[in-house]
C-alpha atoms as a PDB file:
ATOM      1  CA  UNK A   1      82.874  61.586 111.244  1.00  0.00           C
ATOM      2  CA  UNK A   2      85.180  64.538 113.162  1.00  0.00           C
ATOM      3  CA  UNK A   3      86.508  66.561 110.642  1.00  0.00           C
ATOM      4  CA  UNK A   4      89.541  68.514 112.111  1.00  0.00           C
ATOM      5  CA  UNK A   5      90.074  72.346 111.435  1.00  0.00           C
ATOM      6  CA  UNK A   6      91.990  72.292 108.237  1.00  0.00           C
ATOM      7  CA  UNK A   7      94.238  75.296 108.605  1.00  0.00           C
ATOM      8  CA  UNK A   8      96.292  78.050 106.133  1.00  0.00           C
ATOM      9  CA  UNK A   9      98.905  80.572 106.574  1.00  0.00           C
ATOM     10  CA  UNK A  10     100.787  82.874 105.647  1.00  0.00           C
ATOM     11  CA  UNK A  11     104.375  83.581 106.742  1.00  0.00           C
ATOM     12  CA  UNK A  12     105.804  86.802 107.832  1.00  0.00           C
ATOM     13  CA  UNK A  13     108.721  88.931 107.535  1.00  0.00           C
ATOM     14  CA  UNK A  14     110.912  91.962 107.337  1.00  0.00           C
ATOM     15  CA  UNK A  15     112.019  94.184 104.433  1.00  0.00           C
ATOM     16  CA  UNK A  16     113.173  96.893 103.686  1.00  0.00           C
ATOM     17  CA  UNK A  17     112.696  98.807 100.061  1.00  0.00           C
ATOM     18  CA  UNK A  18     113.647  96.791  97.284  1.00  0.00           C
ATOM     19  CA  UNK A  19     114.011  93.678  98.992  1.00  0.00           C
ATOM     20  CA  UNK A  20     112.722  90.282  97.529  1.00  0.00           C
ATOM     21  CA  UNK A  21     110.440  88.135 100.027  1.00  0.00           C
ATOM     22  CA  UNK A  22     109.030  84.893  99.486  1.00  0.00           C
ATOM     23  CA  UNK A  23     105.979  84.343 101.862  1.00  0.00           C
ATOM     24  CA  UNK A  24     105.100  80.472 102.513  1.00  0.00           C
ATOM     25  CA  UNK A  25     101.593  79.223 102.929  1.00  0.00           C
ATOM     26  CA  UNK A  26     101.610  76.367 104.826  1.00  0.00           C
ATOM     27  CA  UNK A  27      98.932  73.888 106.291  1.00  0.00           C
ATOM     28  CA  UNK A  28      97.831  72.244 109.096  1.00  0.00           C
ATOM     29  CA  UNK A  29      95.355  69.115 109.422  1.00  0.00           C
ATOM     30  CA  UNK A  30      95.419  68.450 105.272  1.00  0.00           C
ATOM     31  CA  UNK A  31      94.244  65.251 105.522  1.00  0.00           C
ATOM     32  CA  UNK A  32      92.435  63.476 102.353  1.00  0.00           C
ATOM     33  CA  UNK A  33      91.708  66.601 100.816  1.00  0.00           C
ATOM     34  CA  UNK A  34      90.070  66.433  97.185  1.00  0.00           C
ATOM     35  CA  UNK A  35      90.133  70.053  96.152  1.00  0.00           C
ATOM     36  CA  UNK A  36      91.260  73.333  96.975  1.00  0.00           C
ATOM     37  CA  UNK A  37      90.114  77.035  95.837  1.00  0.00           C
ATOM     38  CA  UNK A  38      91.768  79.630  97.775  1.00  0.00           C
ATOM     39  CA  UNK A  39      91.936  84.017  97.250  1.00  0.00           C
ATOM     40  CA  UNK A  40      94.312  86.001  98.543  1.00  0.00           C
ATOM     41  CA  UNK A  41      95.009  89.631  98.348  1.00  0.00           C
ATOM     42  CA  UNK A  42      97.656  92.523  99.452  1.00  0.00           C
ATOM     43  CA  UNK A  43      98.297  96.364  98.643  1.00  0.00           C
ATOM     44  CA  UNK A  44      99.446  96.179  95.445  1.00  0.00           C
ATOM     45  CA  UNK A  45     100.878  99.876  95.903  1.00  0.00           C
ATOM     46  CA  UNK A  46     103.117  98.232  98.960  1.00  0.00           C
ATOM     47  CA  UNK A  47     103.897  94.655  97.431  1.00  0.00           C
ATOM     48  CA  UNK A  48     104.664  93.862  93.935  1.00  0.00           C
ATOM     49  CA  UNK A  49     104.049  90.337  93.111  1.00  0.00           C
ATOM     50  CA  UNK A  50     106.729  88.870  91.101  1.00  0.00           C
ATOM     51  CA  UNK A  51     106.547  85.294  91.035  1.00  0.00           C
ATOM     52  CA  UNK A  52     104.394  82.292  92.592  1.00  0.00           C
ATOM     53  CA  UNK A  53     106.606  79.379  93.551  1.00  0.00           C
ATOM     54  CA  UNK A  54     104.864  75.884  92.720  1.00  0.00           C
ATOM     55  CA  UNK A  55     107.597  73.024  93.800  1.00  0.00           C
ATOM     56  CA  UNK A  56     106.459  72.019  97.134  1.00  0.00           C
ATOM     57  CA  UNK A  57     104.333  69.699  99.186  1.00  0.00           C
ATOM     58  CA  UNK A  58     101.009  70.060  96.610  1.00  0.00           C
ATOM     59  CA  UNK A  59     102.093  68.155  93.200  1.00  0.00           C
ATOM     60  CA  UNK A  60     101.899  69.958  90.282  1.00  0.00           C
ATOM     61  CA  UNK A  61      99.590  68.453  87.647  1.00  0.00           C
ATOM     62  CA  UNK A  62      96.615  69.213  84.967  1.00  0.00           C
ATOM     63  CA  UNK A  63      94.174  70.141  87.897  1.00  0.00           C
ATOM     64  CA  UNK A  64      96.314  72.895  88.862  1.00  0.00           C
ATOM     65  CA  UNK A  65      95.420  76.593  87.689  1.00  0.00           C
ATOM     66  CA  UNK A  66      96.438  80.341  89.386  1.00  0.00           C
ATOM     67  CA  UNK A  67      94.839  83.358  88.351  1.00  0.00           C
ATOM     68  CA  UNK A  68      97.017  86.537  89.248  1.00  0.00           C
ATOM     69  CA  UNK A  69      96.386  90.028  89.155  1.00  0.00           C
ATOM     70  CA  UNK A  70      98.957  93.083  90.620  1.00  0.00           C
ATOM     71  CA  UNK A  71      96.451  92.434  94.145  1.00  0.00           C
ATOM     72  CA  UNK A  72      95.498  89.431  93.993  1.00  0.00           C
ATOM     73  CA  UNK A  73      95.634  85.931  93.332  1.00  0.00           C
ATOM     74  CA  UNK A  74      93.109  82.453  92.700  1.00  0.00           C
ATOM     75  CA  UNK A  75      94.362  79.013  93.149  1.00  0.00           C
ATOM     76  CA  UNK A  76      92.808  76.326  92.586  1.00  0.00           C
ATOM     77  CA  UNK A  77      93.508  72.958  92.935  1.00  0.00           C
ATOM     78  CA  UNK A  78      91.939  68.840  92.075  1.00  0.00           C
ATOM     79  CA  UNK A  79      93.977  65.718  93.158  1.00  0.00           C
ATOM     80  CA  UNK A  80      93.939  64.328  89.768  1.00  0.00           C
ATOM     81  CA  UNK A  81      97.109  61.707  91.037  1.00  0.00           C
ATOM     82  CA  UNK A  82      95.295  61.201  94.161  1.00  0.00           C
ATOM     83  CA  UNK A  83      91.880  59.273  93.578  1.00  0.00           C
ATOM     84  CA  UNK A  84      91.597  58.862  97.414  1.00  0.00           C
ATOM     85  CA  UNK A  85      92.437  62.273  98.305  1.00  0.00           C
ATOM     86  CA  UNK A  86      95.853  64.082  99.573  1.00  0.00           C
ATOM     87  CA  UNK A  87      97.461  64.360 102.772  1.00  0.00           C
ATOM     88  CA  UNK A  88     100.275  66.907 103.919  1.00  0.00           C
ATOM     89  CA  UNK A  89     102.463  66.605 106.737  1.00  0.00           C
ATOM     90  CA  UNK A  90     102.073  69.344 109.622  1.00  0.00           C
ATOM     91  CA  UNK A  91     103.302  73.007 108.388  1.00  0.00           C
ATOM     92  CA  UNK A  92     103.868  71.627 104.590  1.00  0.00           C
ATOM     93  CA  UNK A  93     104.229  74.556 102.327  1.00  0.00           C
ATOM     94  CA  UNK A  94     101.746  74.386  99.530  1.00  0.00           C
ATOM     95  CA  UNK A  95     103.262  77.552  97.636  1.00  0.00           C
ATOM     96  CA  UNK A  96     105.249  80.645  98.220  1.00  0.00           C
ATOM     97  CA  UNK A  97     104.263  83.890  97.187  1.00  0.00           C
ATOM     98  CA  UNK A  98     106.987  86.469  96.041  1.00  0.00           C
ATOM     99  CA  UNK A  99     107.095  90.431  96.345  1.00  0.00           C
ATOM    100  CA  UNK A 100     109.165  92.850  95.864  1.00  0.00           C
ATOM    101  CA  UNK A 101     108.905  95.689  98.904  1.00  0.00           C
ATOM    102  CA  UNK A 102     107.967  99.279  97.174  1.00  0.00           C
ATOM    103  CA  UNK A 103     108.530 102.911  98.678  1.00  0.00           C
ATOM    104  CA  UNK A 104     105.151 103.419  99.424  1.00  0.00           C
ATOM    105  CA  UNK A 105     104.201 105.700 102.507  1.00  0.00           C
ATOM    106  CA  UNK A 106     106.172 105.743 105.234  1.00  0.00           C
ATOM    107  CA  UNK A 107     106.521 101.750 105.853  1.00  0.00           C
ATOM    108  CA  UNK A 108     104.843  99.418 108.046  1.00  0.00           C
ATOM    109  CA  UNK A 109     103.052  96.459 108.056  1.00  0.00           C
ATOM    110  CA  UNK A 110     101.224  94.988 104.560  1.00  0.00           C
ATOM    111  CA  UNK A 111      98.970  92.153 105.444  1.00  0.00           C
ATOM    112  CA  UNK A 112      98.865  89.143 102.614  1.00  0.00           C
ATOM    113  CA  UNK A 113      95.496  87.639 103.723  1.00  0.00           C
ATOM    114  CA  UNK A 114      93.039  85.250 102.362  1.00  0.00           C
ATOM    115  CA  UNK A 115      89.353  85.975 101.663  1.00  0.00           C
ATOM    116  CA  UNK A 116      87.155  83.199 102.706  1.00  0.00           C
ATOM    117  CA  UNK A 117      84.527  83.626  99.940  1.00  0.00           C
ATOM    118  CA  UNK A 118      86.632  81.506  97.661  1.00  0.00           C
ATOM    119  CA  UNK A 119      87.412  79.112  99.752  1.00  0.00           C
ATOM    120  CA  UNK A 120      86.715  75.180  98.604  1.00  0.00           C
ATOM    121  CA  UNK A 121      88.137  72.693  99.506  1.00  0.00           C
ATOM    122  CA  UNK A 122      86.682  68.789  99.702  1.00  0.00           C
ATOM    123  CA  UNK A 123      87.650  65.549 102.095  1.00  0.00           C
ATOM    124  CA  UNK A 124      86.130  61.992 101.285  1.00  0.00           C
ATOM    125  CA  UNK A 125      83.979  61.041 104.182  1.00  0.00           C
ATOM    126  CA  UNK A 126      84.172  58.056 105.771  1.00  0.00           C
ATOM    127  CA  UNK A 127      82.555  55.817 103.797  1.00  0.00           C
ATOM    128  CA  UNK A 128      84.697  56.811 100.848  1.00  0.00           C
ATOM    129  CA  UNK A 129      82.301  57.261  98.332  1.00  0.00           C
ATOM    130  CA  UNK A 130      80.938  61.273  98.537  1.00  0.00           C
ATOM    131  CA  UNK A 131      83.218  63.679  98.928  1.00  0.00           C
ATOM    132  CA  UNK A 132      81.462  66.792 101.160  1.00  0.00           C
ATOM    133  CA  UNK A 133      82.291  70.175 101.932  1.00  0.00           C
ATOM    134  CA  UNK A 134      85.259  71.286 104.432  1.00  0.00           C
ATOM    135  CA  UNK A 135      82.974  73.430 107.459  1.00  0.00           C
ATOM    136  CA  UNK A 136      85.969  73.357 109.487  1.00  0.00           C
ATOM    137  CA  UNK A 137      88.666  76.032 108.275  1.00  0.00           C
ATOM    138  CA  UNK A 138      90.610  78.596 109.620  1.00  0.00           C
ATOM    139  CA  UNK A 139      92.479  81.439 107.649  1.00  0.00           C
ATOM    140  CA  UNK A 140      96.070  82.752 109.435  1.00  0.00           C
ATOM    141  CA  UNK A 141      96.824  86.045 107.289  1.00  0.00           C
ATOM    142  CA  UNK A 142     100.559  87.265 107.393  1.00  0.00           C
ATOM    143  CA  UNK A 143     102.500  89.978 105.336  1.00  0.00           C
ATOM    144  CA  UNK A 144     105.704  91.820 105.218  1.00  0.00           C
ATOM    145  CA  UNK A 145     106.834  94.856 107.430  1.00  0.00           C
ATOM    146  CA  UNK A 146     108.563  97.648 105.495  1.00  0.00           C
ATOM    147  CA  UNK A 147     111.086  99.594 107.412  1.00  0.00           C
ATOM    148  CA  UNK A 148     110.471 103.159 106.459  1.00  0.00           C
ATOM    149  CA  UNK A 149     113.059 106.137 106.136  1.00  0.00           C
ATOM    150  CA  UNK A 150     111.875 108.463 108.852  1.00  0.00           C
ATOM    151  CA  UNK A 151     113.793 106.569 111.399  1.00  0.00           C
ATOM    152  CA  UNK A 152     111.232 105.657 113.759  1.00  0.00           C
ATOM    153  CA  UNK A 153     111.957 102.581 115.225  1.00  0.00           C
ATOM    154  CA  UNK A 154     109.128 100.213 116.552  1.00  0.00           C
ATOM    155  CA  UNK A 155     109.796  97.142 118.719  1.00  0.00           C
ATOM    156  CA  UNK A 156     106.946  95.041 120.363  1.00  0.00           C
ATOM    157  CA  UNK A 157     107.416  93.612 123.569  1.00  0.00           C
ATOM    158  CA  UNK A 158     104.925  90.748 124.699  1.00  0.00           C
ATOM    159  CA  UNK A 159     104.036  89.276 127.764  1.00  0.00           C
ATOM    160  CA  UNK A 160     101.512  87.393 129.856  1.00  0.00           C
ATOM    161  CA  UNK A 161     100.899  85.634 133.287  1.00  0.00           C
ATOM    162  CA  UNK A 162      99.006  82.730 134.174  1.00  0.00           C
ATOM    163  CA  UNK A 163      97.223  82.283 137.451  1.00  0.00           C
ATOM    164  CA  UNK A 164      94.230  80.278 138.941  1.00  0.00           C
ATOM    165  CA  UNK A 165      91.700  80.610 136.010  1.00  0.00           C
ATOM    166  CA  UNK A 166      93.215  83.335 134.786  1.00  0.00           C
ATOM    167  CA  UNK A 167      95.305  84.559 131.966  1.00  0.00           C
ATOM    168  CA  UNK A 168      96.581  88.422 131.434  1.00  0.00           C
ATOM    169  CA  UNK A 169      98.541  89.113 127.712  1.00  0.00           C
ATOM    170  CA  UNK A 170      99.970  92.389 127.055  1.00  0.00           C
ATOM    171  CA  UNK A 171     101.852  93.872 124.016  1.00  0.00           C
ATOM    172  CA  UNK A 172     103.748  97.139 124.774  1.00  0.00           C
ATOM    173  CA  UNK A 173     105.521  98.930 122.066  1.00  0.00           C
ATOM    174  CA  UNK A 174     109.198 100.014 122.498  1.00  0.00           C
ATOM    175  CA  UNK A 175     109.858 103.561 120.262  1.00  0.00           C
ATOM    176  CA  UNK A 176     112.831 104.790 119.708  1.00  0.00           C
ATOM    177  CA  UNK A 177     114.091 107.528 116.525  1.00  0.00           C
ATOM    178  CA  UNK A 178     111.706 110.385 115.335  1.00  0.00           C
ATOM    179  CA  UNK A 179     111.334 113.592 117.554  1.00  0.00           C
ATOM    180  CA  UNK A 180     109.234 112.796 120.374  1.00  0.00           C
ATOM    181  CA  UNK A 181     106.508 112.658 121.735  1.00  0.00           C
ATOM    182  CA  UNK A 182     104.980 110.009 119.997  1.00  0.00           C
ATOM    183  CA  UNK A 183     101.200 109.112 119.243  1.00  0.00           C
ATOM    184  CA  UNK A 184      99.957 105.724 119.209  1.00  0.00           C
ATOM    185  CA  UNK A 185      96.835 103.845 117.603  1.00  0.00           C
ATOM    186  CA  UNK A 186      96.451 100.299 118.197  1.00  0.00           C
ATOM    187  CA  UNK A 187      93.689  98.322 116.134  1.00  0.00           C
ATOM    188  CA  UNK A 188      93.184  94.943 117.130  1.00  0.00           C
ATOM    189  CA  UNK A 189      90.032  92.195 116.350  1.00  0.00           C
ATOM    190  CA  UNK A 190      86.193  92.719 116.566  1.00  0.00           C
ATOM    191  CA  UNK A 191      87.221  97.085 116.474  1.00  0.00           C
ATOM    192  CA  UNK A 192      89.729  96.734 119.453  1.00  0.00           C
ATOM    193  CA  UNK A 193      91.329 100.438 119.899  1.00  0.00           C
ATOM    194  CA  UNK A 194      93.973 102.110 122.148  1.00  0.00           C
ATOM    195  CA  UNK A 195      95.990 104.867 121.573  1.00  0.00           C
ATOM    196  CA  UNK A 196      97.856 103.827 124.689  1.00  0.00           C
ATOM    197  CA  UNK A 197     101.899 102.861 124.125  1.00  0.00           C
ATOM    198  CA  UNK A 198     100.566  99.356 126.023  1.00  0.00           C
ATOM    199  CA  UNK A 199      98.082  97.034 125.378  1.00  0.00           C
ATOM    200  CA  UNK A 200      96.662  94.988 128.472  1.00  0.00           C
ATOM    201  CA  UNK A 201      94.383  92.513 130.010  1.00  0.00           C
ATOM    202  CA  UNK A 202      94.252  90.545 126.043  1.00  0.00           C
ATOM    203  CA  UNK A 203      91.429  87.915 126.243  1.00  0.00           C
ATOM    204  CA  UNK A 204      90.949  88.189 122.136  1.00  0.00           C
ATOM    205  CA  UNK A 205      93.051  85.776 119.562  1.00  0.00           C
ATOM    206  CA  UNK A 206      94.408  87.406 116.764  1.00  0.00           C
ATOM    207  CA  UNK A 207      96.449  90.318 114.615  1.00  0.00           C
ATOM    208  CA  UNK A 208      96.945  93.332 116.408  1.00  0.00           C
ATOM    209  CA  UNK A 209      98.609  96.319 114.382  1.00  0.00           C
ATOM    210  CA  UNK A 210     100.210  99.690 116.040  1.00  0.00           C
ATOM    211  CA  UNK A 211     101.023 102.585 114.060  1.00  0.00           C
ATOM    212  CA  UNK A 212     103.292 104.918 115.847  1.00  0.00           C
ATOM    213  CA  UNK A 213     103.308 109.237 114.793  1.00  0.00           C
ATOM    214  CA  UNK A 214     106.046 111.255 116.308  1.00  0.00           C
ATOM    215  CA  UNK A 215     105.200 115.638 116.515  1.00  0.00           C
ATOM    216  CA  UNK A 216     106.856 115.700 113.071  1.00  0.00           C
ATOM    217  CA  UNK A 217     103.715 113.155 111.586  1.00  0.00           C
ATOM    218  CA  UNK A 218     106.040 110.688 110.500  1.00  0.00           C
ATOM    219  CA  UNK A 219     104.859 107.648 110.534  1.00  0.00           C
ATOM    220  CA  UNK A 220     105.980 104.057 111.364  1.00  0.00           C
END
């Protein structure tokens, strides 16, 4: 039996200090699912948890348990109610997390990510009677961007072309505030590093974060 990629994220937004966010975590390809562990963690200094919200797609019962701490958090989950296994529509939030944005450096981006070591979950095969292992899973981290005070502005500005067997992404990063110049570092997956204001010719999938220094060292 094909087991599809059973997939988790985490949404993503803006803030500035003191600001309340609620982060979904949504799904994709939850299909018959027996049992869920999943770990996530954030910079505590950055984000202050404040609440977990429960009344979504993923019913609340016996089997359910969380296990928070100021950086991180453990949930784990059995379909008690669901002898057969539970299935979730596309992008069904199974829980939000909620933080409160701190004054903590000068702002940026603070990732809320999973770690895979904890990861669990279960589907019943096809012949219904042994439930086995999920191999196919794939973590989406998100987070919250904190607008800082030293007036640095940062806006990313994406685009790509298509041709004949070819594809060509670039991200290039709009500054404005500060006292110019500015410095750039750009840290993308598998140790990708610029300290160009552009990033081009992107064949790699994935999270690609800029920090931007003016001559004063502030920092956005």
């Amino acid at each position: 039996q094909i087991i599809p990629i059973v997939e988790f994220e985490v949404g993503r937004q803006t803030a500035n200090v003191g600001d309340t966010i609620c982060l979904p975590v949504t799904v994709q390809n939850f299909q018959d699912v027996l049992g869920i562990g999943l770990e996530m963690r954030w910079n505590a200094d950055a984000l202050r948890l404040i609440e977990v919200q429960t009344d979504f797609a993923i019913p609340d019962n016996p089997g359910t348990n969380f296990g928070i701490t100021d950086s991180d958090l453990k949930w784990s989950w059995i379909s008690s109610g669901f002898p057969d296994g539970l299935t979730l529509e596309p992008n069904d939030t199974i829980f939000q997390v909620c933080f409160v944005a701190q004054n903590f450096g000068a702002g940026g981006f603070y990732s809320v990510s999973f770690d895979a070591t904890f990861l669990i979950p279960e589907v019943i095969l096809e012949d219904q009677i042994h439930p086995a292992p999920i191999a196919n899973y794939n973590f989406i981290p998100g987070g919250i961007f904190i607008n800082g005070n030293n007036g640095i502005t940062v806006t990313p500005a994406f685009n790509f072309s298509l041709g004949c067997n070819t594809y060509n992404a670039g991200i290039e990063a709009e500054v404005s505030g500060g006292v110019p110049p500015y410095r750039y570092t750009w840290l993308g997956p598998q140790s990708i590093f610029s300290n160009a204001s552009r990033l081009s010719n992107i064949t790699r999938e994935g999270i690609y974060n800029l920090t931007v220094i003016d001559s004063e060292d502030n920092v956005a």
